[in-house]
N, C-alpha and C. Protein backbone atom coordinates (compact mmCIF):
# COMPACT_ATOMS: atom_id res chain seq x y z
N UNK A 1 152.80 160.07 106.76
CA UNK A 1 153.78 161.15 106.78
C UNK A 1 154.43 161.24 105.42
N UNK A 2 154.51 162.48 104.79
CA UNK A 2 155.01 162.52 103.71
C UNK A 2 156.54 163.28 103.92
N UNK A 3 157.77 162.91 103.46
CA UNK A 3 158.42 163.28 103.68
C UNK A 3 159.35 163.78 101.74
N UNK A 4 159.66 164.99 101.94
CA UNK A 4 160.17 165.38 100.51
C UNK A 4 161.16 165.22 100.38
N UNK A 5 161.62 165.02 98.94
CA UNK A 5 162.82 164.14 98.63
C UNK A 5 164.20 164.95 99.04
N UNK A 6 165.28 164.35 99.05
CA UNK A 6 166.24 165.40 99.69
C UNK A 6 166.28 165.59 101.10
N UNK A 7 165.32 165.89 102.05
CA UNK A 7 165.35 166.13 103.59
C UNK A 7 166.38 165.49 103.99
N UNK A 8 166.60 166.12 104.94
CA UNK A 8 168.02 165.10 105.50
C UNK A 8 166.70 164.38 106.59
N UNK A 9 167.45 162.99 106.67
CA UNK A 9 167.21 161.91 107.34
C UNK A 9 166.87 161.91 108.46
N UNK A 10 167.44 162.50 109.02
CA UNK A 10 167.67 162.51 110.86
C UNK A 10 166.35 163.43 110.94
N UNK A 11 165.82 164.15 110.44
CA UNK A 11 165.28 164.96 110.37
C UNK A 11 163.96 164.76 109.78
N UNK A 12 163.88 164.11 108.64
CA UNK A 12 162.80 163.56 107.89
C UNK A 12 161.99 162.21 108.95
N UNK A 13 162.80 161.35 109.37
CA UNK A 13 162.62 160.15 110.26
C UNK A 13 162.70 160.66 111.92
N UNK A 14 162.18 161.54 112.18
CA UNK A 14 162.52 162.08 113.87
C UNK A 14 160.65 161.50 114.14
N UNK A 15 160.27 160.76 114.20
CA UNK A 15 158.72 160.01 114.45
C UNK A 15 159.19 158.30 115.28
N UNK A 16 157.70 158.04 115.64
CA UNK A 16 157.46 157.32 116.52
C UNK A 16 157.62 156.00 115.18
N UNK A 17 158.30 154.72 115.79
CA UNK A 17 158.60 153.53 114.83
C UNK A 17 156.86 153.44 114.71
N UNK A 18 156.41 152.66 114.16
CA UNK A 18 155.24 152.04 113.59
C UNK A 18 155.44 150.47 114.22
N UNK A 19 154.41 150.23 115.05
CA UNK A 19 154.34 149.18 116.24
C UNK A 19 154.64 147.76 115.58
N UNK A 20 154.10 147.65 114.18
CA UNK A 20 154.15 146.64 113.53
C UNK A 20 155.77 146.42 113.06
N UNK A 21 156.45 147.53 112.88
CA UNK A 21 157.75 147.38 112.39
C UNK A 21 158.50 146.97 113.38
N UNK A 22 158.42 147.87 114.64
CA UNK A 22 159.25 147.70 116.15
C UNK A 22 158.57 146.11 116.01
N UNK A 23 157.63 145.22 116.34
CA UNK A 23 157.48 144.52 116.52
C UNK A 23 158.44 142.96 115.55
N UNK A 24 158.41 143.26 114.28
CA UNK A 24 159.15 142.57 113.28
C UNK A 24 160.59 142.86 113.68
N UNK A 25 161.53 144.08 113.81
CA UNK A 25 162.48 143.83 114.79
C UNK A 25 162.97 142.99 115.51
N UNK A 26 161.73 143.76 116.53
CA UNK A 26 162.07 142.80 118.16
C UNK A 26 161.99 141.35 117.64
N UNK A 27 161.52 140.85 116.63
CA UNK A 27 161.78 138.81 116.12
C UNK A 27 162.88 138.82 115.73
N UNK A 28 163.14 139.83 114.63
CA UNK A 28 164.61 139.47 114.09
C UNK A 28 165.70 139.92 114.97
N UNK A 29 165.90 140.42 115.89
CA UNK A 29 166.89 140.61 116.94
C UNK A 29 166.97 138.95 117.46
N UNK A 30 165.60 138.86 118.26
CA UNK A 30 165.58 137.36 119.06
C UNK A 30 166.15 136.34 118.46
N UNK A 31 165.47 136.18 116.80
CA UNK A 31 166.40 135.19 115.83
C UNK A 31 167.37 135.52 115.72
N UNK A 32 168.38 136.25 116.26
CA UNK A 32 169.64 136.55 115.63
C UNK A 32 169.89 137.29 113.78
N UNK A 33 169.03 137.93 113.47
CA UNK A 33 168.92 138.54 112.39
C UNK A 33 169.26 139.67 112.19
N UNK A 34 170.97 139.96 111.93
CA UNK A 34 171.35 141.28 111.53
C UNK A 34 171.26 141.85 110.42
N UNK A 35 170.86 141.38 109.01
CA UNK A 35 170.70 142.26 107.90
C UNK A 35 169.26 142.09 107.01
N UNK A 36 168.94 143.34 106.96
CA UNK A 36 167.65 142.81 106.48
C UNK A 36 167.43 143.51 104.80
N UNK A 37 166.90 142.65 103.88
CA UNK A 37 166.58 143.31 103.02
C UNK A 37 164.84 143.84 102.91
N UNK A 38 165.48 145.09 102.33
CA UNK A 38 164.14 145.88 102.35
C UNK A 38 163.44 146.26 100.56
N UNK A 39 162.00 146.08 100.50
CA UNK A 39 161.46 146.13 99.34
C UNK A 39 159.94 146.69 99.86
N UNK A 40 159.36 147.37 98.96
CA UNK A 40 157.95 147.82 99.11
C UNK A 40 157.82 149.00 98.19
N UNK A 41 156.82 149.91 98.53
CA UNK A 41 155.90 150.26 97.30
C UNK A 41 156.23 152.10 97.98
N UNK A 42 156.05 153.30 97.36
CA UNK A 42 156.54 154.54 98.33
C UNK A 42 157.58 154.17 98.27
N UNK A 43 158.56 154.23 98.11
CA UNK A 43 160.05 154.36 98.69
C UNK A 43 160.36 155.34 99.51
N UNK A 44 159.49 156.66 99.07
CA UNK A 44 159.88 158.04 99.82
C UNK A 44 159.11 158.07 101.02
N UNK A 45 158.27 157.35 101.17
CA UNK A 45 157.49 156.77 102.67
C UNK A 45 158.14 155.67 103.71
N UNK A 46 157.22 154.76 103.20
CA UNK A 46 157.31 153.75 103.55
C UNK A 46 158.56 153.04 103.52
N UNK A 47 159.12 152.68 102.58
CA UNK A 47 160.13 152.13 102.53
C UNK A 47 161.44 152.72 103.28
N UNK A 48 161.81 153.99 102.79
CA UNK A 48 162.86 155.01 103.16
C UNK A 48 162.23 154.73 104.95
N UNK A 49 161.24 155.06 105.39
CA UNK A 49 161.26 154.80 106.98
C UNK A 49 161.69 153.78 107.70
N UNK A 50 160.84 152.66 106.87
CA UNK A 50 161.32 151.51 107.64
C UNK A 50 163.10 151.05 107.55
N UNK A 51 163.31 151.58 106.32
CA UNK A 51 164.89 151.27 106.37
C UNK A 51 165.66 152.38 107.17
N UNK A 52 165.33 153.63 107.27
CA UNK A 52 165.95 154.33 108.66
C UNK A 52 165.95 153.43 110.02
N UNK A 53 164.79 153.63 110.38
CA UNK A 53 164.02 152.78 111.70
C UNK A 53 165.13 151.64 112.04
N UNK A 54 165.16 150.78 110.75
CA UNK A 54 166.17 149.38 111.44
C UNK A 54 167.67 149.99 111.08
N UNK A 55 167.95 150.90 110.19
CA UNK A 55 169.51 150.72 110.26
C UNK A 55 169.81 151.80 112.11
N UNK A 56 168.74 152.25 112.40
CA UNK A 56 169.21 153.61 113.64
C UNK A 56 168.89 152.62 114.74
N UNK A 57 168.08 151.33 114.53
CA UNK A 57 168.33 149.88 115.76
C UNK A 57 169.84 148.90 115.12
N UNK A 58 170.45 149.68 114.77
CA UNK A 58 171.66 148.81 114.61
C UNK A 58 171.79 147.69 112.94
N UNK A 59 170.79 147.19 112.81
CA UNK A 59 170.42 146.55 111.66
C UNK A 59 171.46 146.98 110.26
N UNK A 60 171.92 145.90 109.42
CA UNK A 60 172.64 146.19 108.19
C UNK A 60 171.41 146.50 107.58
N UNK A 61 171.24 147.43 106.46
CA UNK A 61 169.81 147.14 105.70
C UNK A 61 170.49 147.70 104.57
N UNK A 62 169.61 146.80 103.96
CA UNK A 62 170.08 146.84 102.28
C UNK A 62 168.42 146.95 101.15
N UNK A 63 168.02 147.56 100.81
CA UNK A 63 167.23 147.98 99.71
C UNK A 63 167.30 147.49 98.14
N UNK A 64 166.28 146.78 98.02
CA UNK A 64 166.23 145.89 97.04
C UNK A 64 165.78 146.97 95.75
N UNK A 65 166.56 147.63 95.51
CA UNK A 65 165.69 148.77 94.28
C UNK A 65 164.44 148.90 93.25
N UNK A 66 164.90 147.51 92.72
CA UNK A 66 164.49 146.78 92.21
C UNK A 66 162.69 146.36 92.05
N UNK A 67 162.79 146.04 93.50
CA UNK A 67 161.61 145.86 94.14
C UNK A 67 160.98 146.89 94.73
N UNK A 68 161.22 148.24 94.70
CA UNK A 68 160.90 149.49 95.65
C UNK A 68 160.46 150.04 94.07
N UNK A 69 159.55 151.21 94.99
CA UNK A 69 158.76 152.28 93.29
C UNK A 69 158.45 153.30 94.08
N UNK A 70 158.50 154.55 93.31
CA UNK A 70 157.83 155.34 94.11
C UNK A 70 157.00 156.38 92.56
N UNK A 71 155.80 157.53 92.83
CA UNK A 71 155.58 158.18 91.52
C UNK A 71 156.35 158.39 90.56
N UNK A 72 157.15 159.17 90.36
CA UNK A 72 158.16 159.51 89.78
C UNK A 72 159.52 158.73 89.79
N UNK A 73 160.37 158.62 88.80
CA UNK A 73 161.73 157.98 88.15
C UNK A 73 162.13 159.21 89.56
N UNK A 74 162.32 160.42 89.14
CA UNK A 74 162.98 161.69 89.86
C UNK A 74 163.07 161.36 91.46
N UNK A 75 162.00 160.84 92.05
CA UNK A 75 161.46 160.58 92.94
C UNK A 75 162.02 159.83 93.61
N UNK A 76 162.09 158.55 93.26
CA UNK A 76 162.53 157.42 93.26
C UNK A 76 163.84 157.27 93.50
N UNK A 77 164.98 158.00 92.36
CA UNK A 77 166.41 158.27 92.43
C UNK A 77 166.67 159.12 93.45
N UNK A 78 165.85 159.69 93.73
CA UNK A 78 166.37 160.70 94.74
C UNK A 78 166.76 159.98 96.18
N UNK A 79 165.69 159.68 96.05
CA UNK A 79 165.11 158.99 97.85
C UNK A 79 166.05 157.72 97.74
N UNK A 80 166.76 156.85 96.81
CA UNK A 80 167.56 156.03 97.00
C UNK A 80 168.60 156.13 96.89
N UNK A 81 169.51 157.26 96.45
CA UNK A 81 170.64 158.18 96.67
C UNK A 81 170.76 158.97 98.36
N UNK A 82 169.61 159.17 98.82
CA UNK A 82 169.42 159.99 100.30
C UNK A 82 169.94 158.27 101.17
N UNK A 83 169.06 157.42 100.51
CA UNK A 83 169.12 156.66 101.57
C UNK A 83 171.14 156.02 101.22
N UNK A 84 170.99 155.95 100.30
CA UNK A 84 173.07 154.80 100.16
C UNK A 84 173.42 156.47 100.62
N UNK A 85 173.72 157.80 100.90
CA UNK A 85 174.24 158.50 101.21
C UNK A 85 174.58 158.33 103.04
N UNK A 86 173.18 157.43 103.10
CA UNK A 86 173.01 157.65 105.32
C UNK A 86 174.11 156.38 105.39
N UNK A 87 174.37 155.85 104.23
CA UNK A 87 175.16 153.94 104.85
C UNK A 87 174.18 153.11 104.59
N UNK A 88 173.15 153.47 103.63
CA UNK A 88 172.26 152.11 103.67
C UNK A 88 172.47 151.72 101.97
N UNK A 89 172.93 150.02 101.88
CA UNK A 89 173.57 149.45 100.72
C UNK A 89 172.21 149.48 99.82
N UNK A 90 172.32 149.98 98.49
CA UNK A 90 171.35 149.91 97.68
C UNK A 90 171.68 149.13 96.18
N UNK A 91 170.82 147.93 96.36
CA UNK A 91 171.40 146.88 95.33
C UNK A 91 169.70 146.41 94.43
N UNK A 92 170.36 146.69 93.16
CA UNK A 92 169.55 146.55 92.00
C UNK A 92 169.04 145.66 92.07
N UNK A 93 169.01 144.28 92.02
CA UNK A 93 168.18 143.22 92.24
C UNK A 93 168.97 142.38 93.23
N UNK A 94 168.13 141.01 93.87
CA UNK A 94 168.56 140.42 94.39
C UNK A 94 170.00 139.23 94.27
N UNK A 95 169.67 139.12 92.93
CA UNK A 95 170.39 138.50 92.46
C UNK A 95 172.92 139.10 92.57
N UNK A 96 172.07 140.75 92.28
CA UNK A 96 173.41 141.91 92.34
C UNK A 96 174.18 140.89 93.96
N UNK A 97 173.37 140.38 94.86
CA UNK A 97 173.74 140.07 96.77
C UNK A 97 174.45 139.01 96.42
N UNK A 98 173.92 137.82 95.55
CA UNK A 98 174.62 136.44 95.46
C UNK A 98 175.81 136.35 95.03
């Protein structure tokens, strides 16, 4: 699913979780795991979903920037401005948490 930069959220993320993600969840619920940091490759995909997905199951999620890429600089800023706009903390490296 490609979703374009800007969309509002609720709207962009209205799809079925991805079984593998619901599944990683459902562990970190059981462990008692409320905040998760998020990193991967797409930001405007992949990443931006899975960090909807767990912050709309309750989840703190925080986005490792750092570690996220997407084609474009433009791209990239966008989709990580959409996402700290929904409440999701967006921190430059890991190190920015300690």
């Amino acid at each position: 699913m490609f979703v374009e930069a800007g969309a509002p959220l609720g709207v962009a993320m209205a799809r079925q979780t991805i079984p593998a993600l619901q599944e990683a969840l459902n562990l970190a619920r059981k462990a008692g795991i409320q905040t998760l940091l998020i990193a991967g490759t797409q930001t405007l995909n992949c990443v931006r979903a899975s960090t909807i997905d767990a912050l709309q199951k309750g989840y703190e999620t925080i986005v490792l920037a750092s570690c996220t890429s997407s084609m474009t600089p433009s791209i990239q800023q966008a989709n990580l401005a959409d996402m700290e706009n929904a409440g999701i903390t967006i921190a430059g490296q890991l190190q920015d948490l300690l």
